[in-house]
ModelCIF file with pLDDT and N, C-alpha, C, O atoms, coordinates in Angstrom:
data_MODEL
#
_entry.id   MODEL 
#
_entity.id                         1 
_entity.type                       polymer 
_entity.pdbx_number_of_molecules   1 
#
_entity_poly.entity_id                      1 
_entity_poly.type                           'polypeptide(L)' 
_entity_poly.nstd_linkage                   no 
_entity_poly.nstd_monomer                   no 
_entity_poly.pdbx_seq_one_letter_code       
;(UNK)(UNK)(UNK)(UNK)(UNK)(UNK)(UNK)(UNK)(UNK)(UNK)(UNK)(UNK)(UNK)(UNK)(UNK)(UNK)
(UNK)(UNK)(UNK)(UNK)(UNK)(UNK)(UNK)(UNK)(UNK)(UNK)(UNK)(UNK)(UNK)(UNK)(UNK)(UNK)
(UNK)(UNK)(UNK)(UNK)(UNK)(UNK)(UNK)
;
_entity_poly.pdbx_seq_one_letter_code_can   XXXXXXXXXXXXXXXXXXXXXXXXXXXXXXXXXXXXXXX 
_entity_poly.pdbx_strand_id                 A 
#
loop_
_entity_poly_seq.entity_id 
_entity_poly_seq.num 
_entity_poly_seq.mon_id 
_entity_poly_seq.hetero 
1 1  UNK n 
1 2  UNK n 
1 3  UNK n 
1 4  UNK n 
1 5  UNK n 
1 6  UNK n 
1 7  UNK n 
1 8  UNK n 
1 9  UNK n 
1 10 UNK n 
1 11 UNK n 
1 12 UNK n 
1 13 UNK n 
1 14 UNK n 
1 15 UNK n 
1 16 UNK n 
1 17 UNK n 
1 18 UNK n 
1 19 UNK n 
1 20 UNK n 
1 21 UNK n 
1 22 UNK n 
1 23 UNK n 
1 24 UNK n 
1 25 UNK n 
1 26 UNK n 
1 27 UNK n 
1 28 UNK n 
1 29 UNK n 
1 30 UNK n 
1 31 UNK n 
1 32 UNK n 
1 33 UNK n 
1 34 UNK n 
1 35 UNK n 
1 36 UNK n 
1 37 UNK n 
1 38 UNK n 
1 39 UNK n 
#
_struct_asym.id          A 
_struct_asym.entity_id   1 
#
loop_
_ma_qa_metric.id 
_ma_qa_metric.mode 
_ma_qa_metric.name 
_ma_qa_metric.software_group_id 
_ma_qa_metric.type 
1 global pLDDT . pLDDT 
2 local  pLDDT . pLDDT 
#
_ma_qa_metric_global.metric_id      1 
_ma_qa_metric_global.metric_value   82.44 
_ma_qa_metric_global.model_id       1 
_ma_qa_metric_global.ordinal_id     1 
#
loop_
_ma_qa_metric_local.label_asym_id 
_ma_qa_metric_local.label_comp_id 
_ma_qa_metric_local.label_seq_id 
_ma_qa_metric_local.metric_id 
_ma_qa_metric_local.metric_value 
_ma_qa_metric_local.model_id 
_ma_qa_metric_local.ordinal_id 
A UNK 1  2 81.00 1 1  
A UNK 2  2 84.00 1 2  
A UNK 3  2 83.00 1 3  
A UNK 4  2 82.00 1 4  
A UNK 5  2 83.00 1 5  
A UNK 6  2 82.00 1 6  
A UNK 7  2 86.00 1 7  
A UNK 8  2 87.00 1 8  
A UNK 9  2 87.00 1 9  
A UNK 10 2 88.00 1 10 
A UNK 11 2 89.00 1 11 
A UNK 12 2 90.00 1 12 
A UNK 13 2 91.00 1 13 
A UNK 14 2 92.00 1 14 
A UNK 15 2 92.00 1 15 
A UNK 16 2 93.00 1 16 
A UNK 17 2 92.00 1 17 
A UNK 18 2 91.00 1 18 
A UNK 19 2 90.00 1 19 
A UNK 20 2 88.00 1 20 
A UNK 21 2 85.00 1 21 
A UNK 22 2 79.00 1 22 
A UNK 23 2 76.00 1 23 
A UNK 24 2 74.00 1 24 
A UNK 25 2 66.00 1 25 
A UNK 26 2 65.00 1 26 
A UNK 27 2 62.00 1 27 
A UNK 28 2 66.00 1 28 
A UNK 29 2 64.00 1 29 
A UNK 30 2 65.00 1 30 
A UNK 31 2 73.00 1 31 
A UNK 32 2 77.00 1 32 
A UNK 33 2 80.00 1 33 
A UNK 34 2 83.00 1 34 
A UNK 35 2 86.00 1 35 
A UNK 36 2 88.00 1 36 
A UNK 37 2 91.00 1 37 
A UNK 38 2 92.00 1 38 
A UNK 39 2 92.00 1 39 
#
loop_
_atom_site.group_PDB 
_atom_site.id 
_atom_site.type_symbol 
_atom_site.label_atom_id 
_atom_site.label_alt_id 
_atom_site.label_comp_id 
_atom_site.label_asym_id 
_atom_site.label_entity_id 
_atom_site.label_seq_id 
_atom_site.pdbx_PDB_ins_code 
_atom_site.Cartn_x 
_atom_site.Cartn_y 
_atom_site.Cartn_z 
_atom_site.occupancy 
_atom_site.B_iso_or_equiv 
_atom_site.pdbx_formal_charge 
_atom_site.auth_seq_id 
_atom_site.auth_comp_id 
_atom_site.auth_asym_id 
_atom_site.auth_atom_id 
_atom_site.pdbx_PDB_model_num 
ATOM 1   N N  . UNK A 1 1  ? -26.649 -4.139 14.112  1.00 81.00 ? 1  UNK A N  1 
ATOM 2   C CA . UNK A 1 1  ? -26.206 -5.231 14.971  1.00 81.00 ? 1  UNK A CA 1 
ATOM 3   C C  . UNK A 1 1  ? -26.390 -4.888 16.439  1.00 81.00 ? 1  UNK A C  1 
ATOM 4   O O  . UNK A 1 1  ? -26.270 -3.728 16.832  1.00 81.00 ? 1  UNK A O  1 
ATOM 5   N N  . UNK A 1 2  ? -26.605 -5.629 17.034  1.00 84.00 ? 2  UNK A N  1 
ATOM 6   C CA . UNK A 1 2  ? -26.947 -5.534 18.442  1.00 84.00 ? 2  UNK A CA 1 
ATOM 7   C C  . UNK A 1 2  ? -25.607 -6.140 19.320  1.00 84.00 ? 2  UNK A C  1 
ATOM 8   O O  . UNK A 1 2  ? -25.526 -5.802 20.501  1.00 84.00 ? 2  UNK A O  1 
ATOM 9   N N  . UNK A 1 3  ? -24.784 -6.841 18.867  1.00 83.00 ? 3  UNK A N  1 
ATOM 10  C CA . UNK A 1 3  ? -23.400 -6.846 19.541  1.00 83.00 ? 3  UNK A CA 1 
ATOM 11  C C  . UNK A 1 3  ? -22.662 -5.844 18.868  1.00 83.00 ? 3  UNK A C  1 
ATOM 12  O O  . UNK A 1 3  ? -22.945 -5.688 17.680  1.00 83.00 ? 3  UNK A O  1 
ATOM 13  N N  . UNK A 1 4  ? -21.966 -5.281 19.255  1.00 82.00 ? 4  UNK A N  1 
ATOM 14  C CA . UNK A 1 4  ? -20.761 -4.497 18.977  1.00 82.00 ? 4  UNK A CA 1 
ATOM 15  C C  . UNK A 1 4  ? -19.547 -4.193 19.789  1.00 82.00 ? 4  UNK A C  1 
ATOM 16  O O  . UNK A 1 4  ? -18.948 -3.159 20.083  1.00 82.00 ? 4  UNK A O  1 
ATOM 17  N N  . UNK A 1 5  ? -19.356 -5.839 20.123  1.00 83.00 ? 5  UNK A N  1 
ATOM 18  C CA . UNK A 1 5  ? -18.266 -5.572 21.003  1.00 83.00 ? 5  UNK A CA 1 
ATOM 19  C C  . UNK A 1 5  ? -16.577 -5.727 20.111  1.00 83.00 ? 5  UNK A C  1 
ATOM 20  O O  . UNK A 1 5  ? -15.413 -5.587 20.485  1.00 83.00 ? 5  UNK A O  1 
ATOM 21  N N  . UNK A 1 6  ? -17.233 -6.082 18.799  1.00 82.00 ? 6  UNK A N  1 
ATOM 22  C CA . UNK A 1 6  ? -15.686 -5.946 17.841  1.00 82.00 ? 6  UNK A CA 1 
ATOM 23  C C  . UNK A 1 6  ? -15.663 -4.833 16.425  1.00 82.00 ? 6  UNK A C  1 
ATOM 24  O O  . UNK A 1 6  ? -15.015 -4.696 15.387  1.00 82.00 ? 6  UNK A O  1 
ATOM 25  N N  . UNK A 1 7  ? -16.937 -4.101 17.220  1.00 86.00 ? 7  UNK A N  1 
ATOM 26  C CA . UNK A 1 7  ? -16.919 -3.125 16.137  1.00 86.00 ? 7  UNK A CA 1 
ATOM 27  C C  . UNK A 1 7  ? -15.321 -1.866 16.718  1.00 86.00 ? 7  UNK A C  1 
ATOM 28  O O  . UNK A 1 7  ? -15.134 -1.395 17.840  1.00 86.00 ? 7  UNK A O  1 
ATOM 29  N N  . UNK A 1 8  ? -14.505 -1.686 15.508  1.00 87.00 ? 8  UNK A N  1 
ATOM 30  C CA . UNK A 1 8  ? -13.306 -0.473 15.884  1.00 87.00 ? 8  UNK A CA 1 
ATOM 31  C C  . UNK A 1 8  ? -13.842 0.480  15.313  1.00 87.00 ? 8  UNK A C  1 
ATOM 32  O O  . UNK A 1 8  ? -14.521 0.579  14.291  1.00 87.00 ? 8  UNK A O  1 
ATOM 33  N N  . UNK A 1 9  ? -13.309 1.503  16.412  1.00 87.00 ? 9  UNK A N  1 
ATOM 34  C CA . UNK A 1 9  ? -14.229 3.534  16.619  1.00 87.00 ? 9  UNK A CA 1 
ATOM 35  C C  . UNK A 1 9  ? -12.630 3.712  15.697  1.00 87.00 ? 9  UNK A C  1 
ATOM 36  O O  . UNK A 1 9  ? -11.667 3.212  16.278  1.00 87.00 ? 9  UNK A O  1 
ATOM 37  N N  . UNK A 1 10 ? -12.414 4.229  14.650  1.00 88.00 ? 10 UNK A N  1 
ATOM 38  C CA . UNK A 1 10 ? -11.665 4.793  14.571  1.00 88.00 ? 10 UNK A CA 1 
ATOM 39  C C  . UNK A 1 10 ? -10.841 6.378  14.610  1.00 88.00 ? 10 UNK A C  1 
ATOM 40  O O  . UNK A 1 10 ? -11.294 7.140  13.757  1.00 88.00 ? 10 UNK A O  1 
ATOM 41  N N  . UNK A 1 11 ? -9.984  6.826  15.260  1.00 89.00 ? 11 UNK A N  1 
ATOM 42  C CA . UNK A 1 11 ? -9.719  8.236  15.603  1.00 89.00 ? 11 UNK A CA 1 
ATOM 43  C C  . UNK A 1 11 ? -9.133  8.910  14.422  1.00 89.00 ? 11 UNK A C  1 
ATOM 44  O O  . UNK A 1 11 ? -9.098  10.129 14.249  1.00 89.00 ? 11 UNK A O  1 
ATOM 45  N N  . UNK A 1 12 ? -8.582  7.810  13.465  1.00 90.00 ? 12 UNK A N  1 
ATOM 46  C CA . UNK A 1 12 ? -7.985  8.384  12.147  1.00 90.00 ? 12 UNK A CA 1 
ATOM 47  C C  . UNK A 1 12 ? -7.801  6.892  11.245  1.00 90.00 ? 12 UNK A C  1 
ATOM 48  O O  . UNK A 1 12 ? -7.339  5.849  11.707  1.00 90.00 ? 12 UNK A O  1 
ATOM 49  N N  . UNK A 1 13 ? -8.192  7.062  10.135  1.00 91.00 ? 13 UNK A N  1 
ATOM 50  C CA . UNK A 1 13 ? -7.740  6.673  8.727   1.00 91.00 ? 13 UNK A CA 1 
ATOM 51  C C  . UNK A 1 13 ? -7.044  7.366  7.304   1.00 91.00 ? 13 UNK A C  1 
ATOM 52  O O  . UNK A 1 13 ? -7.371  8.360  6.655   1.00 91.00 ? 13 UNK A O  1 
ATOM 53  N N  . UNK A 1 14 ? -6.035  6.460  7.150   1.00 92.00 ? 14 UNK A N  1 
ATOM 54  C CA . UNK A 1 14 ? -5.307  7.362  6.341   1.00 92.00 ? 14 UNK A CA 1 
ATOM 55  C C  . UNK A 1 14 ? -5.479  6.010  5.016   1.00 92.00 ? 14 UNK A C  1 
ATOM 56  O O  . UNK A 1 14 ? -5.428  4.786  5.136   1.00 92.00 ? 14 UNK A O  1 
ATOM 57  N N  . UNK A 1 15 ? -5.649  6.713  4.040   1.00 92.00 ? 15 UNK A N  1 
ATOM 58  C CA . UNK A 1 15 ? -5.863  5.949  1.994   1.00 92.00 ? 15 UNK A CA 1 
ATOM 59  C C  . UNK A 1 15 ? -4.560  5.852  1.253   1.00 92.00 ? 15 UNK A C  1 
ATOM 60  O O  . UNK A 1 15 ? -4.284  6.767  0.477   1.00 92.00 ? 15 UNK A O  1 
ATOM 61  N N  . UNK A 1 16 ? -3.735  4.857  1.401   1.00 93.00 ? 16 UNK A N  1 
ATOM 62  C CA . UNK A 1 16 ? -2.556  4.885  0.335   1.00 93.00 ? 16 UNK A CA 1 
ATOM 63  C C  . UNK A 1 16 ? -3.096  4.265  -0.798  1.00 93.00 ? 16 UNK A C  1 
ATOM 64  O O  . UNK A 1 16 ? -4.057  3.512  -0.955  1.00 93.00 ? 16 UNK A O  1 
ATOM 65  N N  . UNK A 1 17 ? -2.095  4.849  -1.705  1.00 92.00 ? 17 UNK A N  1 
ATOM 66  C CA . UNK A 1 17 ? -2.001  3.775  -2.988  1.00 92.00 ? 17 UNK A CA 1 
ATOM 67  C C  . UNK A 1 17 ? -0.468  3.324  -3.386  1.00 92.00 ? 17 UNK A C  1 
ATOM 68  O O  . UNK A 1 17 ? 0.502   4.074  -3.281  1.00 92.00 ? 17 UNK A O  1 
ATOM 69  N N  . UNK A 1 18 ? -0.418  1.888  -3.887  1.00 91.00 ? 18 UNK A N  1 
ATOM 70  C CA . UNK A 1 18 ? 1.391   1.194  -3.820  1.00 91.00 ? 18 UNK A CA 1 
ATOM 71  C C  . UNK A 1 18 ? 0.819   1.197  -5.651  1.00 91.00 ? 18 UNK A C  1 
ATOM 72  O O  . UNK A 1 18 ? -0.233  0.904  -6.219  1.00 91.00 ? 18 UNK A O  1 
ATOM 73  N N  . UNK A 1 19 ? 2.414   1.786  -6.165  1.00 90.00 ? 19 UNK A N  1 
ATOM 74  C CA . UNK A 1 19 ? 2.197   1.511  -7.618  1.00 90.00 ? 19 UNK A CA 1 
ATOM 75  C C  . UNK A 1 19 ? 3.382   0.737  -8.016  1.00 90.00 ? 19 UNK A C  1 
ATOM 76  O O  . UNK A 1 19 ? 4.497   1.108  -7.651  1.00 90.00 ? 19 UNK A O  1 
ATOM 77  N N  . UNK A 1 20 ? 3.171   -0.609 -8.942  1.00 88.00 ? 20 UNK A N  1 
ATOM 78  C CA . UNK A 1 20 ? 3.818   -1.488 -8.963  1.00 88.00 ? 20 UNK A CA 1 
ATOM 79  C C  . UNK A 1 20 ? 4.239   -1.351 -10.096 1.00 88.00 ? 20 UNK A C  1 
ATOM 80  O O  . UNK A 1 20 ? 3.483   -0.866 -10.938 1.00 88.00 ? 20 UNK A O  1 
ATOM 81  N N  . UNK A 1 21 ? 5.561   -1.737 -10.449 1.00 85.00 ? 21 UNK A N  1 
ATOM 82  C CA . UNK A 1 21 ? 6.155   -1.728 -12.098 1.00 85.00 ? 21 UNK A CA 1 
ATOM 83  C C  . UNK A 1 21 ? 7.040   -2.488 -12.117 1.00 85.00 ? 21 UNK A C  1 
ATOM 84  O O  . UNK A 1 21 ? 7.746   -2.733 -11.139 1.00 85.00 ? 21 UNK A O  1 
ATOM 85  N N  . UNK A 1 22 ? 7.177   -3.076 -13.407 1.00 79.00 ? 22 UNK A N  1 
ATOM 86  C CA . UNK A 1 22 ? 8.421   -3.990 -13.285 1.00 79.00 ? 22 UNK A CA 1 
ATOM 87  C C  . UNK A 1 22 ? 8.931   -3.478 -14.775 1.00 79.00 ? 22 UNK A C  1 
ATOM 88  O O  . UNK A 1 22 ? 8.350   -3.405 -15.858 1.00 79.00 ? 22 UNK A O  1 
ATOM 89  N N  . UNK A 1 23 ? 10.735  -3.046 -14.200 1.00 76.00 ? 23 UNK A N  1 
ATOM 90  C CA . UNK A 1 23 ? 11.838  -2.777 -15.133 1.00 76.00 ? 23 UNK A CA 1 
ATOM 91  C C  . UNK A 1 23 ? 12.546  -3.779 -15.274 1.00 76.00 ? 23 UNK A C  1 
ATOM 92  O O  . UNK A 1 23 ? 12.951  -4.489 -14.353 1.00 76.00 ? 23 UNK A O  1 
ATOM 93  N N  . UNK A 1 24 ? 12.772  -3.939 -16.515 1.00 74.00 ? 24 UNK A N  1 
ATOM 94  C CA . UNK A 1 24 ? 13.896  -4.936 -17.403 1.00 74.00 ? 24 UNK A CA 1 
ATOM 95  C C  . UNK A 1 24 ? 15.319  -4.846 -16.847 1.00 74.00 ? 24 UNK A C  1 
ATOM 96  O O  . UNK A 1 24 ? 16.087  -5.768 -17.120 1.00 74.00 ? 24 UNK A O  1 
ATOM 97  N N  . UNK A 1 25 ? 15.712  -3.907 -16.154 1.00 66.00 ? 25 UNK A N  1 
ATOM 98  C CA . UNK A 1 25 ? 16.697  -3.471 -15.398 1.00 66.00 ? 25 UNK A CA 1 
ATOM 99  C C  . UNK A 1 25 ? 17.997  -2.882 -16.303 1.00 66.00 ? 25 UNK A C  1 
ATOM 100 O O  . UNK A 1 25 ? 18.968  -3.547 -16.662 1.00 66.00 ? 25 UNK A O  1 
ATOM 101 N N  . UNK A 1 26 ? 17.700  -1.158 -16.630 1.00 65.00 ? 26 UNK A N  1 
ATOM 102 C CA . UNK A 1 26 ? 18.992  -0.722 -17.521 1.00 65.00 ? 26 UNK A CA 1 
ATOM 103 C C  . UNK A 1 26 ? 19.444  0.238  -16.736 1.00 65.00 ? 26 UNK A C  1 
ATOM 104 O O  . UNK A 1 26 ? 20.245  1.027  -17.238 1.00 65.00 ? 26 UNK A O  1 
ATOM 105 N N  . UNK A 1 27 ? 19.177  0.355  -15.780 1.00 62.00 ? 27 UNK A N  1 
ATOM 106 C CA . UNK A 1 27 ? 19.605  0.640  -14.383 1.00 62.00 ? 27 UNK A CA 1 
ATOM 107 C C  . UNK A 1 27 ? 20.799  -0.020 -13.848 1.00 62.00 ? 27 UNK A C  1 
ATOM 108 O O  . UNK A 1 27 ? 21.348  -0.999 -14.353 1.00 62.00 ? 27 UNK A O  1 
ATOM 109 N N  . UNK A 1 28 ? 21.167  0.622  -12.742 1.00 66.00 ? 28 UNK A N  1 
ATOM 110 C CA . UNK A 1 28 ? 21.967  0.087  -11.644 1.00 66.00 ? 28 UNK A CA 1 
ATOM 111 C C  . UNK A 1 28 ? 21.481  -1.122 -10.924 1.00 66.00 ? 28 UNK A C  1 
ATOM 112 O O  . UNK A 1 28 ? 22.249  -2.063 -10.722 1.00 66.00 ? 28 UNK A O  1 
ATOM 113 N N  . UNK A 1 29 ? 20.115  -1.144 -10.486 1.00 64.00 ? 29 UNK A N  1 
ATOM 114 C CA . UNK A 1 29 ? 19.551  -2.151 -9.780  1.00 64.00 ? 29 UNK A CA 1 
ATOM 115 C C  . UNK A 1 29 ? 18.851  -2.793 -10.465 1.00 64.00 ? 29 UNK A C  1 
ATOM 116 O O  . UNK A 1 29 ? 17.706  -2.767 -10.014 1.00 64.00 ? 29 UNK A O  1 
ATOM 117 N N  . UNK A 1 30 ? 18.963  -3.562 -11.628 1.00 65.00 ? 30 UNK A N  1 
ATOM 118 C CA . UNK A 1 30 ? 18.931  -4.737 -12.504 1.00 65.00 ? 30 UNK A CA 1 
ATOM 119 C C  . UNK A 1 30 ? 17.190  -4.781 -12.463 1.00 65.00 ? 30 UNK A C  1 
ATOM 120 O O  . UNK A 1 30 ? 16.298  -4.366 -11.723 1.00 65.00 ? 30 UNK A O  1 
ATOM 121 N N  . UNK A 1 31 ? 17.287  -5.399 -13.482 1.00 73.00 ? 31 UNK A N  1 
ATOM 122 C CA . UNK A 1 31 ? 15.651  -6.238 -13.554 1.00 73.00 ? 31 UNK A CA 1 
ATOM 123 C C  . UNK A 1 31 ? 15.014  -6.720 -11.859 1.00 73.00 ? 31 UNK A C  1 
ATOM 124 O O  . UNK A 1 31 ? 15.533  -7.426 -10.993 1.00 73.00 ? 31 UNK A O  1 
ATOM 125 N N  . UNK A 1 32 ? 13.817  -6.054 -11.888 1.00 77.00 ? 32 UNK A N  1 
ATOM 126 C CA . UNK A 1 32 ? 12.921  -6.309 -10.821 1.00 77.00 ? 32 UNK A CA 1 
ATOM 127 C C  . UNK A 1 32 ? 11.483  -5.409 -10.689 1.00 77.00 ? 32 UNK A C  1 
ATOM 128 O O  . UNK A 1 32 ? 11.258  -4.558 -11.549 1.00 77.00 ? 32 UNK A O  1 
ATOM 129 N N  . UNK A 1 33 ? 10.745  -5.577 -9.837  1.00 80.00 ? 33 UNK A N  1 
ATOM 130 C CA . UNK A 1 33 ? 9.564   -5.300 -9.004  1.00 80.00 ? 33 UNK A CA 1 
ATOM 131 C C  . UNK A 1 33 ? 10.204  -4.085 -8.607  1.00 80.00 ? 33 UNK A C  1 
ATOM 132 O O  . UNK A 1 33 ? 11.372  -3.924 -8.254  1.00 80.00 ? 33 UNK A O  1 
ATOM 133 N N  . UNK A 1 34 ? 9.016   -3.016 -8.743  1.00 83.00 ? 34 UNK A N  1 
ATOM 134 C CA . UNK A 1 34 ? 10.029  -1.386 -8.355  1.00 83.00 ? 34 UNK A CA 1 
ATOM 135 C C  . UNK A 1 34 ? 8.029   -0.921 -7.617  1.00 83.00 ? 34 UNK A C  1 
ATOM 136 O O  . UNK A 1 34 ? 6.919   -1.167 -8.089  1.00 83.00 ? 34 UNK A O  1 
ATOM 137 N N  . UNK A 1 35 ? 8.424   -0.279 -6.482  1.00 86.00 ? 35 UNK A N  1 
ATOM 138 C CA . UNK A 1 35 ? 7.172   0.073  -6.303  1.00 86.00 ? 35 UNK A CA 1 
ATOM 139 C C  . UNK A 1 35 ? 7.261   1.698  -5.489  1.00 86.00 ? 35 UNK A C  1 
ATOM 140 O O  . UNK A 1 35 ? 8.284   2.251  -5.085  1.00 86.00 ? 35 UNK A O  1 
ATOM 141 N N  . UNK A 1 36 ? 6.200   2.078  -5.436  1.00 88.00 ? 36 UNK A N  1 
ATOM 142 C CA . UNK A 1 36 ? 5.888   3.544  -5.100  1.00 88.00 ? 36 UNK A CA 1 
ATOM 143 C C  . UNK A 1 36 ? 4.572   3.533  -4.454  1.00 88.00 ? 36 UNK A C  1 
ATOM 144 O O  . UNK A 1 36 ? 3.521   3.153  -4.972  1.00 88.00 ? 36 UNK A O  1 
ATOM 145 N N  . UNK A 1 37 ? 4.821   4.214  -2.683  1.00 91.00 ? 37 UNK A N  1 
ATOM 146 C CA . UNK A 1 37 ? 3.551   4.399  -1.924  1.00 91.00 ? 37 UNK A CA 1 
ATOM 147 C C  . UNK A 1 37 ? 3.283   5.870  -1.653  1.00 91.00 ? 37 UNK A C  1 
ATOM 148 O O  . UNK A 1 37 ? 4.014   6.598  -0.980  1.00 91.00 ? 37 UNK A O  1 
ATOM 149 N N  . UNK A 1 38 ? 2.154   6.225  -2.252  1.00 92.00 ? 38 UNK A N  1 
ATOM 150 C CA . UNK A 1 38 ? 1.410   8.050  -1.931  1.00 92.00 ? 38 UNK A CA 1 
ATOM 151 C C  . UNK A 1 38 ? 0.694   7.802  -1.096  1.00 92.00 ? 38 UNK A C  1 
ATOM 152 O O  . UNK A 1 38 ? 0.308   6.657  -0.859  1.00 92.00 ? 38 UNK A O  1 
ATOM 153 N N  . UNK A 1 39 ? 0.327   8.910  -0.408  1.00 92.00 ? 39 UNK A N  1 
ATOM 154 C CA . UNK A 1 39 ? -1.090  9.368  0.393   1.00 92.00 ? 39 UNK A CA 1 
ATOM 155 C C  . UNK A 1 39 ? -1.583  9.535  -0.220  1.00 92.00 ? 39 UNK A C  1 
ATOM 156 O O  . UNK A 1 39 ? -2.734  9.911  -0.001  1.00 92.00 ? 39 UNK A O  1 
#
């Protein structure tokens, strides 16, 4: 491309992953959407 006036330089990128589950709730915090984010 010959414009690149909206190209972003980036100084850092960081890769998560969100892991999604859903419990019936026999828990304390009842039936719901329960999720978990790693690097």
């Amino acid at each position: 491309r010959r414009d690149q006036s909206d190209k972003r330089d980036f100084k850092r990128l960081d890769l998560w992953v969100v892991f999604l589950h859903y419990e019936n709730g026999d828990d304390d915090e009842g039936p719901g959407l329960r999720r978990e984010r790693h690097h």
